[in-house]
PDB file of N, CA and C in Angstrom:
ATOM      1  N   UNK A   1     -67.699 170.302-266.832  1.00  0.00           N
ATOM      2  CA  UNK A   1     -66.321 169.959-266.543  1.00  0.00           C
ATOM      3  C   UNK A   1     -66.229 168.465-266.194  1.00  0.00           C
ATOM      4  N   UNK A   2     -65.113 167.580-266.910  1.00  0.00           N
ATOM      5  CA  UNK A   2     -65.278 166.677-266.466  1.00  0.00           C
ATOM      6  C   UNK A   2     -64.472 166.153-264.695  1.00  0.00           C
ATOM      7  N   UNK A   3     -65.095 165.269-264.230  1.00  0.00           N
ATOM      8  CA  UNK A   3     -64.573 164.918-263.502  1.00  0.00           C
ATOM      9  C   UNK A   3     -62.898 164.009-263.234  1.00  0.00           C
ATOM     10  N   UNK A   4     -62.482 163.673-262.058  1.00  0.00           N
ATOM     11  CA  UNK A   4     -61.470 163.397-262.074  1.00  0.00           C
ATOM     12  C   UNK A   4     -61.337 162.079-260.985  1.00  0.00           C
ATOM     13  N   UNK A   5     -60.288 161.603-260.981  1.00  0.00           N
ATOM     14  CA  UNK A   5     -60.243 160.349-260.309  1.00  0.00           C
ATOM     15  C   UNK A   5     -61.069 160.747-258.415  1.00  0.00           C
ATOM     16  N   UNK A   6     -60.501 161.563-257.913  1.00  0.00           N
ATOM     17  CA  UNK A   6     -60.583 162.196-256.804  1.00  0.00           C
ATOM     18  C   UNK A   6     -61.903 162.572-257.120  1.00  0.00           C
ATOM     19  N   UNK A   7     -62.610 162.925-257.723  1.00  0.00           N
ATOM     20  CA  UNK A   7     -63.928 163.994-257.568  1.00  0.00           C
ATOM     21  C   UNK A   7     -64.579 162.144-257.526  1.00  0.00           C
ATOM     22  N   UNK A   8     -64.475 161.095-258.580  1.00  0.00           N
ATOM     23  CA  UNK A   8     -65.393 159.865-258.394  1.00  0.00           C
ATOM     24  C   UNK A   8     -65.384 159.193-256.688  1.00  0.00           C
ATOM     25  N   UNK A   9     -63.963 159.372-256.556  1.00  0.00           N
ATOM     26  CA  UNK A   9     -64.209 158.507-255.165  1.00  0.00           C
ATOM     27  C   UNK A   9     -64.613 158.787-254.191  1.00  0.00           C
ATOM     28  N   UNK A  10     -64.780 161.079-253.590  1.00  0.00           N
ATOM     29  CA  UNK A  10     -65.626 161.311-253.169  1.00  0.00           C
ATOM     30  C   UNK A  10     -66.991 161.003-252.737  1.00  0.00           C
ATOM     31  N   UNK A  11     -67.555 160.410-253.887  1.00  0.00           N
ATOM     32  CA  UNK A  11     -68.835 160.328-254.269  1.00  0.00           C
ATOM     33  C   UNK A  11     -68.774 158.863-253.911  1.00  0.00           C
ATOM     34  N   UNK A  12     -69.553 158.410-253.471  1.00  0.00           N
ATOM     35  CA  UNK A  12     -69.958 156.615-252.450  1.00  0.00           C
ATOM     36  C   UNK A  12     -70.892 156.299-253.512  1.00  0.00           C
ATOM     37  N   UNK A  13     -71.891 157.138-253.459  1.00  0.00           N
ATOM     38  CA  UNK A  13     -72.978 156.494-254.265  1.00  0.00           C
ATOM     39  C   UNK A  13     -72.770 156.064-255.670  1.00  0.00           C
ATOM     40  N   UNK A  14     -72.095 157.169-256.606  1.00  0.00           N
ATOM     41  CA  UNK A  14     -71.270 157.085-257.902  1.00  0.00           C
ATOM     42  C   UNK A  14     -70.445 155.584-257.577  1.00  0.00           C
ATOM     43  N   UNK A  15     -69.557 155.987-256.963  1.00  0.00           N
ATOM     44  CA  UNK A  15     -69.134 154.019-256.977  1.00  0.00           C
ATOM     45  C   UNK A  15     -69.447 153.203-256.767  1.00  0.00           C
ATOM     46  N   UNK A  16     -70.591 153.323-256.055  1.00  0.00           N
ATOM     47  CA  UNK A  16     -71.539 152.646-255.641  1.00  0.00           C
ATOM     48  C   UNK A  16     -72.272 151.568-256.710  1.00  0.00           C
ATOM     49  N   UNK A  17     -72.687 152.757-257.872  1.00  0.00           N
ATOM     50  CA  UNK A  17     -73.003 152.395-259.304  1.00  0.00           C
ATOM     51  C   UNK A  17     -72.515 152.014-260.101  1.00  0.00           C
ATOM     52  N   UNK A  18     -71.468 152.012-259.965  1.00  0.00           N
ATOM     53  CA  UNK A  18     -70.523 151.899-261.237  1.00  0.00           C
ATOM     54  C   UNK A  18     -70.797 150.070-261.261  1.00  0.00           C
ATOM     55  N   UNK A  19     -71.002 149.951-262.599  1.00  0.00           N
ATOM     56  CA  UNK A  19     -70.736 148.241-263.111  1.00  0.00           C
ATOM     57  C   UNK A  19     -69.627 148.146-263.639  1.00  0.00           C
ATOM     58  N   UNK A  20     -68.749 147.276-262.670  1.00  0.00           N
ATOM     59  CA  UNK A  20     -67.684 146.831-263.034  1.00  0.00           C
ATOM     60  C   UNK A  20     -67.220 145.847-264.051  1.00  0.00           C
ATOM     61  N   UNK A  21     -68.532 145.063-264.342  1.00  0.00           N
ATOM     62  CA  UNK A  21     -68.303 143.953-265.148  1.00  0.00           C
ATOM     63  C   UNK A  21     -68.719 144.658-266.791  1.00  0.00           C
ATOM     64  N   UNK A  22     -69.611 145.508-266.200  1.00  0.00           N
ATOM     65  CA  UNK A  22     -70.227 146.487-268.217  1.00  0.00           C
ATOM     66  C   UNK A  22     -69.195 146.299-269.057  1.00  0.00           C
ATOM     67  N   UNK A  23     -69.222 145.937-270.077  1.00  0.00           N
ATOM     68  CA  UNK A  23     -68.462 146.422-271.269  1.00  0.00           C
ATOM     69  C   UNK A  23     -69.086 147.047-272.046  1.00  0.00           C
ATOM     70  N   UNK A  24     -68.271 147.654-273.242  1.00  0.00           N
ATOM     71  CA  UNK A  24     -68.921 148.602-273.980  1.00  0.00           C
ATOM     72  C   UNK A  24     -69.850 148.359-275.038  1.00  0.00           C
ATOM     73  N   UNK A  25     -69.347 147.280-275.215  1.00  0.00           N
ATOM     74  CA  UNK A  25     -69.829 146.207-276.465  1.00  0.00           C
ATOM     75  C   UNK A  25     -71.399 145.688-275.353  1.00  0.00           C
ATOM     76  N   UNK A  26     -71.488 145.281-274.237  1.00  0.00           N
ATOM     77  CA  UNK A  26     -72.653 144.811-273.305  1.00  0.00           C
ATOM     78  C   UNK A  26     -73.460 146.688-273.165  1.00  0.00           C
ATOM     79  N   UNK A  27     -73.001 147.753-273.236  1.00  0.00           N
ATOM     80  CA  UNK A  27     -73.486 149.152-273.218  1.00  0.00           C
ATOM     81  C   UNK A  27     -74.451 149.358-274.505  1.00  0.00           C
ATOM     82  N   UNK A  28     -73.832 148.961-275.742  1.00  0.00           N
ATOM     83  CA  UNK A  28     -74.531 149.156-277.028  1.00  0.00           C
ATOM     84  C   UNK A  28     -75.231 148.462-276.980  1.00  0.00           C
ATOM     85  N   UNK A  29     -75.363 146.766-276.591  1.00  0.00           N
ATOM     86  CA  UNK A  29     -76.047 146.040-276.913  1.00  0.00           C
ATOM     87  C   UNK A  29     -77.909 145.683-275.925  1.00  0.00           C
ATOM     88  N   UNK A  30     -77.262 146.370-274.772  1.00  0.00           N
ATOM     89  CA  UNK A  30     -78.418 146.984-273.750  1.00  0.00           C
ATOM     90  C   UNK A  30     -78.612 148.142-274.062  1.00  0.00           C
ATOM     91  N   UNK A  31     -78.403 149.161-274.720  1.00  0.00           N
ATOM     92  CA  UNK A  31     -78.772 150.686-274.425  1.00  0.00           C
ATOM     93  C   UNK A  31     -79.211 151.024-276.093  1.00  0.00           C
ATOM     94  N   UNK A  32     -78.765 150.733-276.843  1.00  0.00           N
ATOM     95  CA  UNK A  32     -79.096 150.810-278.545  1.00  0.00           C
ATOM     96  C   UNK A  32     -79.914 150.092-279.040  1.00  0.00           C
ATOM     97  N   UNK A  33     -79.791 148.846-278.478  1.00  0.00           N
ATOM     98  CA  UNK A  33     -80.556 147.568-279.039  1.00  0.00           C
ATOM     99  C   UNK A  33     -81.222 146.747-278.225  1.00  0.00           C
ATOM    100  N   UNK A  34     -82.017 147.650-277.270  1.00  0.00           N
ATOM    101  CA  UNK A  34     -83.030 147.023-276.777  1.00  0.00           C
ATOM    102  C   UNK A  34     -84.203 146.752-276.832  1.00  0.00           C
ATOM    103  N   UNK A  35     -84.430 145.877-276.296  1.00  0.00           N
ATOM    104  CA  UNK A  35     -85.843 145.185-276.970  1.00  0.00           C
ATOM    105  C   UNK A  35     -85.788 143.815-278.204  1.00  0.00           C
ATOM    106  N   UNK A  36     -84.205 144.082-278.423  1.00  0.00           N
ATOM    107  CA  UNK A  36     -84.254 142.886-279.216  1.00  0.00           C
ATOM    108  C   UNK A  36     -83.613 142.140-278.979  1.00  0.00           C
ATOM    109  N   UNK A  37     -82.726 141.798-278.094  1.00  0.00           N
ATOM    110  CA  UNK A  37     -81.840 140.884-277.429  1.00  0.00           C
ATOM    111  C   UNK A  37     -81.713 140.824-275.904  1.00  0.00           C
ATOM    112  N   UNK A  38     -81.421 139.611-275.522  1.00  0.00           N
ATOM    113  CA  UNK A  38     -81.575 138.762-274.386  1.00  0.00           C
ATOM    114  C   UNK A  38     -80.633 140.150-274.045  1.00  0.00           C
ATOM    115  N   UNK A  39     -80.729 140.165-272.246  1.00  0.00           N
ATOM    116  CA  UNK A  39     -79.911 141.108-271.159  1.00  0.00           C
ATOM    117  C   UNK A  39     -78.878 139.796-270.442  1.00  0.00           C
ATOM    118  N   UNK A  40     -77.908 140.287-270.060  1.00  0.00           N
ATOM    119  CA  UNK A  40     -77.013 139.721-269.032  1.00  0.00           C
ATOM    120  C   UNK A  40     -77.792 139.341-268.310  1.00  0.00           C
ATOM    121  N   UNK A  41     -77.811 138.345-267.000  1.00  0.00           N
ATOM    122  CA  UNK A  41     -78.906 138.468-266.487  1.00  0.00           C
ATOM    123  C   UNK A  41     -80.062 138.812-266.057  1.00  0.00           C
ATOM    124  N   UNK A  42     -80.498 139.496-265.641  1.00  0.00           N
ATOM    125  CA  UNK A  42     -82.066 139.717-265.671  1.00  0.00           C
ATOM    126  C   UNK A  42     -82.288 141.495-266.030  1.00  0.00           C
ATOM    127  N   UNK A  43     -81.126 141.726-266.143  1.00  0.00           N
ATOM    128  CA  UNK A  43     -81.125 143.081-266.179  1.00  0.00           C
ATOM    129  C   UNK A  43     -81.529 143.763-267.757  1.00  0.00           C
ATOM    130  N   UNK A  44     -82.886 144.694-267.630  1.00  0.00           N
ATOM    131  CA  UNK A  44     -83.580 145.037-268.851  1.00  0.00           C
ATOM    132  C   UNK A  44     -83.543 146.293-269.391  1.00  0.00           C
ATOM    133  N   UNK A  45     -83.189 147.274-270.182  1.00  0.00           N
ATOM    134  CA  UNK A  45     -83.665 148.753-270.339  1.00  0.00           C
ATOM    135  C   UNK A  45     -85.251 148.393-270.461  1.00  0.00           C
ATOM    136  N   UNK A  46     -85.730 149.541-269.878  1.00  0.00           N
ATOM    137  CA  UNK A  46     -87.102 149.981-269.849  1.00  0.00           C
ATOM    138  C   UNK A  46     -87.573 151.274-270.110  1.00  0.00           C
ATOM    139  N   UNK A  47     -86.827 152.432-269.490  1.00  0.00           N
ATOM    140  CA  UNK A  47     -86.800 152.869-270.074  1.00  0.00           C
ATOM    141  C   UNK A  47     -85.946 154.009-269.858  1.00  0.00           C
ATOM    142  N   UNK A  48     -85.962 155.537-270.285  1.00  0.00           N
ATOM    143  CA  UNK A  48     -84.989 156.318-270.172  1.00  0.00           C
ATOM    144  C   UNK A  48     -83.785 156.438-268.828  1.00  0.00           C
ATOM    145  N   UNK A  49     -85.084 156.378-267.793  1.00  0.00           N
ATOM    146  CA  UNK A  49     -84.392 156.391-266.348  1.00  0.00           C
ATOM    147  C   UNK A  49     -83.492 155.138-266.229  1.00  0.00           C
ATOM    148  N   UNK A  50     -83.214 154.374-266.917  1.00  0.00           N
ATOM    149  CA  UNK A  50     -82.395 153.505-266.566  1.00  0.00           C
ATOM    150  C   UNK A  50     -81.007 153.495-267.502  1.00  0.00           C
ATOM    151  N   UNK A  51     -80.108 153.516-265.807  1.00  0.00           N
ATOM    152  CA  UNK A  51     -78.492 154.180-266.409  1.00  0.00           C
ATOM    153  C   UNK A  51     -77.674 153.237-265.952  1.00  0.00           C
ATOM    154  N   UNK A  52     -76.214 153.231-266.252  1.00  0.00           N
ATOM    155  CA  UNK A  52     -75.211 152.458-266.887  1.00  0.00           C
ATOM    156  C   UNK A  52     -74.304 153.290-266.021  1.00  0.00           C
ATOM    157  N   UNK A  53     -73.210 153.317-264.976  1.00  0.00           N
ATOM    158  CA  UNK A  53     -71.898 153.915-265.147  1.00  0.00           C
ATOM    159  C   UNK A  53     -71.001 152.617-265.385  1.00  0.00           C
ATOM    160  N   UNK A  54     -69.767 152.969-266.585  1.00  0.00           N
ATOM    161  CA  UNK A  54     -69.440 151.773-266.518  1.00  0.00           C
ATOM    162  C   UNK A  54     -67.652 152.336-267.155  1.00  0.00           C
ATOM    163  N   UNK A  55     -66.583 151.672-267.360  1.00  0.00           N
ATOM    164  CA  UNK A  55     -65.046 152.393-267.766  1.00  0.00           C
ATOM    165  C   UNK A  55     -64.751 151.633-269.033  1.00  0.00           C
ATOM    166  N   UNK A  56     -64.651 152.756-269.676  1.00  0.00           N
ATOM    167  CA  UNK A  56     -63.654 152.035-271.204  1.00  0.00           C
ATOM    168  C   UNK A  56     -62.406 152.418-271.250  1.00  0.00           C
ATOM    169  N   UNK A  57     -61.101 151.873-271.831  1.00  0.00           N
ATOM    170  CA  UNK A  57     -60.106 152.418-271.823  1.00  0.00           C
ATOM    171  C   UNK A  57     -60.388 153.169-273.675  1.00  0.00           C
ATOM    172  N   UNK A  58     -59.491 154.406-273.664  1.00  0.00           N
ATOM    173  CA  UNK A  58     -59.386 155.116-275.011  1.00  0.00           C
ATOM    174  C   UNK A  58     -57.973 155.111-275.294  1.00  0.00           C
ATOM    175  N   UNK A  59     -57.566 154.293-276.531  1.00  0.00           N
ATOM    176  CA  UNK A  59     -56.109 154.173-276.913  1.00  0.00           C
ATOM    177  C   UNK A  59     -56.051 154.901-277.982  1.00  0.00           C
ATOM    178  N   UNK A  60     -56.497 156.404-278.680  1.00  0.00           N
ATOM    179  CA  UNK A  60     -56.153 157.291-279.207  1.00  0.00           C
ATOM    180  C   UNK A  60     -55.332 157.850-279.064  1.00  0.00           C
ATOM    181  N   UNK A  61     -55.165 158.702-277.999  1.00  0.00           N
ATOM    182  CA  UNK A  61     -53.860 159.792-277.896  1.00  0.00           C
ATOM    183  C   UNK A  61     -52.858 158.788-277.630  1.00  0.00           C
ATOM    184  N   UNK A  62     -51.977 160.025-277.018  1.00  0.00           N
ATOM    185  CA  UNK A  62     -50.269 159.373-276.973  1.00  0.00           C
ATOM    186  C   UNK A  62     -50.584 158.208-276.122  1.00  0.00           C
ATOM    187  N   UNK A  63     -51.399 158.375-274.755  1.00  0.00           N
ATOM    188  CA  UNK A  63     -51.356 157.566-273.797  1.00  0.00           C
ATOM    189  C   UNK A  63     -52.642 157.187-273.686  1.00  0.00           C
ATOM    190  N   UNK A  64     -52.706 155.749-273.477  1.00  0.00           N
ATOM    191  CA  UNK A  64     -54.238 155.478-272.919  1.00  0.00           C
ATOM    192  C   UNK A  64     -54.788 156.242-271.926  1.00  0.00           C
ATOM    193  N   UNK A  65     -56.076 156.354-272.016  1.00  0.00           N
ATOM    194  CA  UNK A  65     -57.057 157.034-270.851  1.00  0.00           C
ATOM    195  C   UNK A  65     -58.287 156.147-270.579  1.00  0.00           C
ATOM    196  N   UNK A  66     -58.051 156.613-269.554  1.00  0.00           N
ATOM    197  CA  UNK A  66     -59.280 155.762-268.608  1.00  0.00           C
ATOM    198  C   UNK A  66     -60.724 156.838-268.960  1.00  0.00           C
ATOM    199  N   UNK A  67     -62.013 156.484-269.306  1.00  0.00           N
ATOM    200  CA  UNK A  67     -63.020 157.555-269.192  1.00  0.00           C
ATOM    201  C   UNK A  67     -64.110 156.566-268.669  1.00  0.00           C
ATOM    202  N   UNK A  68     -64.869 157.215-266.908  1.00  0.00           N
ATOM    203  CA  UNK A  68     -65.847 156.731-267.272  1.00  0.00           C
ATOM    204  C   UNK A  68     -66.914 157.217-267.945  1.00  0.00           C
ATOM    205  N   UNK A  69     -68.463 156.595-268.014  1.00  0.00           N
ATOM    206  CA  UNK A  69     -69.466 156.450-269.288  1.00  0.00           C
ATOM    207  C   UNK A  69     -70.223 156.545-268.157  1.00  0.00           C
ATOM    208  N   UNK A  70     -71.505 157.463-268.541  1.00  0.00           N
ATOM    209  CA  UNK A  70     -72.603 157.095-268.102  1.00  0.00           C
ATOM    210  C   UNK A  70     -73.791 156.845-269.239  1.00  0.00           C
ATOM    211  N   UNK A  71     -74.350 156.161-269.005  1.00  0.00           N
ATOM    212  CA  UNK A  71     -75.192 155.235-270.569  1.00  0.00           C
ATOM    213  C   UNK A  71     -76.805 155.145-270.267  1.00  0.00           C
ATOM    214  N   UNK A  72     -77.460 156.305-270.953  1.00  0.00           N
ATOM    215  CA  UNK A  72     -78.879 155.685-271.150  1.00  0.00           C
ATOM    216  C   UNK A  72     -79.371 155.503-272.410  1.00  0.00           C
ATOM    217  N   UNK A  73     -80.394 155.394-272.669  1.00  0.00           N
ATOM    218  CA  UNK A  73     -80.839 154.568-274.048  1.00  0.00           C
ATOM    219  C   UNK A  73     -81.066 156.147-274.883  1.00  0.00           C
ATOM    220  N   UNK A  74     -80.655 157.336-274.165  1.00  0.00           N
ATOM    221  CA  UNK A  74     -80.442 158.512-275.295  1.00  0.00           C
ATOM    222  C   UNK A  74     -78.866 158.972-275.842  1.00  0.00           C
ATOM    223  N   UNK A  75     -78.213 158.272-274.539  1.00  0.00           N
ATOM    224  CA  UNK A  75     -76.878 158.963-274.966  1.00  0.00           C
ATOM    225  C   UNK A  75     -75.717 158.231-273.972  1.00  0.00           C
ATOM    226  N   UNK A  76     -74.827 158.528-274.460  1.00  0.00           N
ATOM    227  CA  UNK A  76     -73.318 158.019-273.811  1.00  0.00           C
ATOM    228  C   UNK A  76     -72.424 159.048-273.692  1.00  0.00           C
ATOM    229  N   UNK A  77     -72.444 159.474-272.062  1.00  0.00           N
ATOM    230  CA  UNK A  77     -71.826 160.804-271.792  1.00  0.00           C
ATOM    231  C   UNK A  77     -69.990 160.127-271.383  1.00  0.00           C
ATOM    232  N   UNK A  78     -68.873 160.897-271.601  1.00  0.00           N
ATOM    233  CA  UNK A  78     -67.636 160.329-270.848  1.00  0.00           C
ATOM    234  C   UNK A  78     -68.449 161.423-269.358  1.00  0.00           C
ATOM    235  N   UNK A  79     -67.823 161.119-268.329  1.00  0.00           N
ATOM    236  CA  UNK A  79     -68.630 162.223-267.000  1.00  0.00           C
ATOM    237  C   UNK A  79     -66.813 162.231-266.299  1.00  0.00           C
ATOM    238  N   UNK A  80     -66.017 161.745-266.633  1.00  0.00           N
ATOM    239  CA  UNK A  80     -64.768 161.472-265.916  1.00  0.00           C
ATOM    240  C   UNK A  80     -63.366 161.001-266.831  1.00  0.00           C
ATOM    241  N   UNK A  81     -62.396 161.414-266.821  1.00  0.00           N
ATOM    242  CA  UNK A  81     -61.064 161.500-267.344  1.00  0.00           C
ATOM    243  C   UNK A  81     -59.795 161.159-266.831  1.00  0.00           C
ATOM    244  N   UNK A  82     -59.388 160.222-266.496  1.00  0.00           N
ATOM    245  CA  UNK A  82     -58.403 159.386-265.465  1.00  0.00           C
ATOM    246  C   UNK A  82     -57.223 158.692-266.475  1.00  0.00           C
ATOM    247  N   UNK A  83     -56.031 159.198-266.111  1.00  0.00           N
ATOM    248  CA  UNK A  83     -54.636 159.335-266.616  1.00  0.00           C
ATOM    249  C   UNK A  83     -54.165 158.147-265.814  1.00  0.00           C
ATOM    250  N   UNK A  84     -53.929 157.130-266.594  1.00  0.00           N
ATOM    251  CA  UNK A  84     -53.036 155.921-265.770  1.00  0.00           C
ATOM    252  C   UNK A  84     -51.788 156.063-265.487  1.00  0.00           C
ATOM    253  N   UNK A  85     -51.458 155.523-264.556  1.00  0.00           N
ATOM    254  CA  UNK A  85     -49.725 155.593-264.370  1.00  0.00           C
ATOM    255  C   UNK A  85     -48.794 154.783-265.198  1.00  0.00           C
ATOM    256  N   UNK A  86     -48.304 155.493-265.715  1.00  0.00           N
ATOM    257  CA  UNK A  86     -46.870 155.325-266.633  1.00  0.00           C
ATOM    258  C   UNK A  86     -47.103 153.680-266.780  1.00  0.00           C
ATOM    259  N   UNK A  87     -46.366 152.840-265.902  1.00  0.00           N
ATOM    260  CA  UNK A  87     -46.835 151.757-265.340  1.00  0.00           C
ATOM    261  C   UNK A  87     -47.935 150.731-266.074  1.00  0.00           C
ATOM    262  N   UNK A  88     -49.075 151.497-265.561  1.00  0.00           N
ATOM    263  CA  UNK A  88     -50.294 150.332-265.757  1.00  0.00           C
ATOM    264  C   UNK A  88     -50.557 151.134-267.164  1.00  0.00           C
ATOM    265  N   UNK A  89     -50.917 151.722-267.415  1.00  0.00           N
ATOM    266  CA  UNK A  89     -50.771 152.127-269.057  1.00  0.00           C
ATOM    267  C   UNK A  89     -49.762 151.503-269.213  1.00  0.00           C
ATOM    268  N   UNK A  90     -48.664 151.688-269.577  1.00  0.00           N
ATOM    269  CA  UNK A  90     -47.534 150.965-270.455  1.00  0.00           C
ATOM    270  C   UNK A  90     -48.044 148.955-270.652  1.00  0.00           C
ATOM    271  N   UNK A  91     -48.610 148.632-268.969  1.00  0.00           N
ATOM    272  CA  UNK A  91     -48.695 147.135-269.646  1.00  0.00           C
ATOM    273  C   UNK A  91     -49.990 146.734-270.071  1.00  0.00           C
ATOM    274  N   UNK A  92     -50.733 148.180-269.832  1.00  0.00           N
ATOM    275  CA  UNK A  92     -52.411 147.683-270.876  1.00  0.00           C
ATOM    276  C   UNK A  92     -51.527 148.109-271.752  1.00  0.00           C
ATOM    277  N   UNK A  93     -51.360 148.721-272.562  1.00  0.00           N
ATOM    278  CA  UNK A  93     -50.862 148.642-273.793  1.00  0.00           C
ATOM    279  C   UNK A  93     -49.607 147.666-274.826  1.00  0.00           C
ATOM    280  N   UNK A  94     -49.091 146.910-273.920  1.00  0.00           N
ATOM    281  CA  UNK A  94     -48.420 145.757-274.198  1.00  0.00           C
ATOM    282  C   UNK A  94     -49.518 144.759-274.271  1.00  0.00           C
ATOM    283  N   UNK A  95     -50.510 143.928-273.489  1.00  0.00           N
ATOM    284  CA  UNK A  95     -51.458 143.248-273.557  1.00  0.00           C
ATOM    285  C   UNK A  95     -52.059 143.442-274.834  1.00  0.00           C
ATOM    286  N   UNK A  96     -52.553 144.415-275.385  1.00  0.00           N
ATOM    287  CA  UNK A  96     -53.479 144.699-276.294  1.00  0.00           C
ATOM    288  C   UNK A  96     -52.801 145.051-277.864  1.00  0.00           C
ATOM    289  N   UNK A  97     -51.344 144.894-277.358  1.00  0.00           N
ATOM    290  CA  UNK A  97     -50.881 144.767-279.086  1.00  0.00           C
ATOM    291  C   UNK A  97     -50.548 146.241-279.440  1.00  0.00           C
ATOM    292  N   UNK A  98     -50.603 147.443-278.505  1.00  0.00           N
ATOM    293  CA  UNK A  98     -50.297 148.357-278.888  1.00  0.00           C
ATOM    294  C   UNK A  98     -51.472 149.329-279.737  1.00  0.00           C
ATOM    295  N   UNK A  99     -51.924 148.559-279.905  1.00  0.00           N
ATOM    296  CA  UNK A  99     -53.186 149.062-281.114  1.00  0.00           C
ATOM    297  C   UNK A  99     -54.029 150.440-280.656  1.00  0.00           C
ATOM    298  N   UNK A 100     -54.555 150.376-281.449  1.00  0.00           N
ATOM    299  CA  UNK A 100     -55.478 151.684-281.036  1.00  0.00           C
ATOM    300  C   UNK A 100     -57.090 151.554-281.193  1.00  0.00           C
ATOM    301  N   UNK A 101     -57.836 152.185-280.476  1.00  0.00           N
ATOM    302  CA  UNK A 101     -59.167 151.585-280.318  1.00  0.00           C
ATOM    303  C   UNK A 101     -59.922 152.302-279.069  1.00  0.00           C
ATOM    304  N   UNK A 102     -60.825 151.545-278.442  1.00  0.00           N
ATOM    305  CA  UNK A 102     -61.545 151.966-277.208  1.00  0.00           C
ATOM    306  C   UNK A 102     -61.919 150.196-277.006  1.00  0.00           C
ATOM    307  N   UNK A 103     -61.334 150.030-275.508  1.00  0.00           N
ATOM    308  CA  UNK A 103     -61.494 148.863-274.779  1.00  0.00           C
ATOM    309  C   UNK A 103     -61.964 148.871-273.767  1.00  0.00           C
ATOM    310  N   UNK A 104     -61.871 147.560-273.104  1.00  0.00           N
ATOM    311  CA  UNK A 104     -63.127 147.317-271.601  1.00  0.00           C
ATOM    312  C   UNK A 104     -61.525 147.367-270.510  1.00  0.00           C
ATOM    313  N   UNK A 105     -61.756 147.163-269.457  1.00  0.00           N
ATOM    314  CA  UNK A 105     -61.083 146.970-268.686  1.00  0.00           C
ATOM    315  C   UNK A 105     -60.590 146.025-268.589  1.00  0.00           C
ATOM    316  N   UNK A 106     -59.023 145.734-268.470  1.00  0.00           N
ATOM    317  CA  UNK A 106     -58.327 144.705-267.769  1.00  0.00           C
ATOM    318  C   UNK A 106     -58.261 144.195-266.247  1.00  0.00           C
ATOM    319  N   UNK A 107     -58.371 142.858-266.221  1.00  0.00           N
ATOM    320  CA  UNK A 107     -58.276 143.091-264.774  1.00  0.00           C
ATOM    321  C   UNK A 107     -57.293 143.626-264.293  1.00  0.00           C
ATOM    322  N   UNK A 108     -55.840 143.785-264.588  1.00  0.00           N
ATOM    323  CA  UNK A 108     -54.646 144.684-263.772  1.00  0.00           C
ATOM    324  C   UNK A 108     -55.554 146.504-263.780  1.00  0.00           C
ATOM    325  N   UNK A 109     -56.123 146.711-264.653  1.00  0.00           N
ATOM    326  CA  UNK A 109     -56.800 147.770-264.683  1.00  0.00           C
ATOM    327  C   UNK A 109     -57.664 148.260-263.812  1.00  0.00           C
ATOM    328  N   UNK A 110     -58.723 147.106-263.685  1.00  0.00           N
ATOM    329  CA  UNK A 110     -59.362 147.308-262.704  1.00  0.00           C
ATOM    330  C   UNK A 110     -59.315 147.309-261.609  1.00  0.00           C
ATOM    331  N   UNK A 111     -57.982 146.644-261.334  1.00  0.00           N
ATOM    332  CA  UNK A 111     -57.622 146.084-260.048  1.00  0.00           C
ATOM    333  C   UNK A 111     -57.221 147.739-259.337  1.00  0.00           C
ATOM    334  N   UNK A 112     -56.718 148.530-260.400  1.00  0.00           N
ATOM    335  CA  UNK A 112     -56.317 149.076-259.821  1.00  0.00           C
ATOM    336  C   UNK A 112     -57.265 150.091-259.371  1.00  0.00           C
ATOM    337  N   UNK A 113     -58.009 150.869-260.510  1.00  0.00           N
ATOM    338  CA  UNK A 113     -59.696 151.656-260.254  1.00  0.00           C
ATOM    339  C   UNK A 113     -59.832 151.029-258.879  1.00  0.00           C
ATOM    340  N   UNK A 114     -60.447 150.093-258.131  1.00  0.00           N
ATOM    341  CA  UNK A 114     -61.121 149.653-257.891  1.00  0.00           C
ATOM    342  C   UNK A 114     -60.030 150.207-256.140  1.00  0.00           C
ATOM    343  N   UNK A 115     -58.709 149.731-256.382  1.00  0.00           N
ATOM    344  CA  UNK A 115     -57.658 149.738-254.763  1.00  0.00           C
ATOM    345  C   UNK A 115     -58.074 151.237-254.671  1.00  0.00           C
ATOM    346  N   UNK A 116     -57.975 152.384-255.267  1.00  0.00           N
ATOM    347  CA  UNK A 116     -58.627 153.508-255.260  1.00  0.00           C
ATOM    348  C   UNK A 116     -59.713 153.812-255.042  1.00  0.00           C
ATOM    349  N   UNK A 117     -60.537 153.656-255.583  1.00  0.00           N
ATOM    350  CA  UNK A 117     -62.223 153.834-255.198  1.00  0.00           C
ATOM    351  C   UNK A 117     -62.601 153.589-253.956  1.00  0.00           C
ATOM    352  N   UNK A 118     -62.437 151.989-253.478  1.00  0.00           N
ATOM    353  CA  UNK A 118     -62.817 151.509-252.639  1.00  0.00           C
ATOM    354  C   UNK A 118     -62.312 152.117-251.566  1.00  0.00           C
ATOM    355  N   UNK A 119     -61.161 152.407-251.258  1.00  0.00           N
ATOM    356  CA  UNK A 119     -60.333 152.840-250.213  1.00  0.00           C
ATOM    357  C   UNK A 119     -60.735 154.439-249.374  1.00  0.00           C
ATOM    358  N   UNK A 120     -61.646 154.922-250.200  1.00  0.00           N
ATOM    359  CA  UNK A 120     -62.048 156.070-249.774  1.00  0.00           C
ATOM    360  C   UNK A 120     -63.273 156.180-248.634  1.00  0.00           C
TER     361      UNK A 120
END
């Protein structure tokens, strides 16, 4: 079952983890293709045990969704499913042209994940 905004912020340690700065495009390029390209700073896959939580937005359905990712060099699970408010969906989706896709976080986006998470 996936999780929900409330079930992540429970959890300290889970947010704890979460990389805020990951993108998805920085997920593939550490977790698929390692070993052959330079890491963000010093940070290396080595090997399986080393994991990723990190948020993409999904502009498929009607409304964007927030999912986070947890990422090791076998797989890319969504573990969480978070419905933006009317609001901050409506102006990620003005920013981005409307389009459709899977994106990284905005900062109004994150800003907001983050007034949530933290606050718990």
């Amino acid at each position: 079952m996936m999780m929900q905004l409330e079930d992540i912020a429970k959890d300290v340690t889970l947010v704890n983890a979460i990389d805020w700065d990951m993108t998805h495009e920085d997920a593939v390029r550490l977790y698929l293709e390692w070993g052959n390209n330079w890491a963000r700073g010093n940070y290396v896959i080595r090997s399986k045990q080393d994991v990723s939580y990190y948020f993409v937005i999904n502009t498929w359905e009607a409304e964007p969704v927030i999912y986070l990712i947890r990422r090791n060099s076998e797989e890319a699970k969504e573990i969480a499913k978070i419905r933006m408010p009317k609001p901050v969906g409506d102006q990620f989706m003005e920013r981005i042209g409307w389009n459709r896709g899977v994106y990284s976080l905005t900062d109004e986006v994150k800003s907001w994940l983050m007034e949530i998470l933290k606050s718990n």
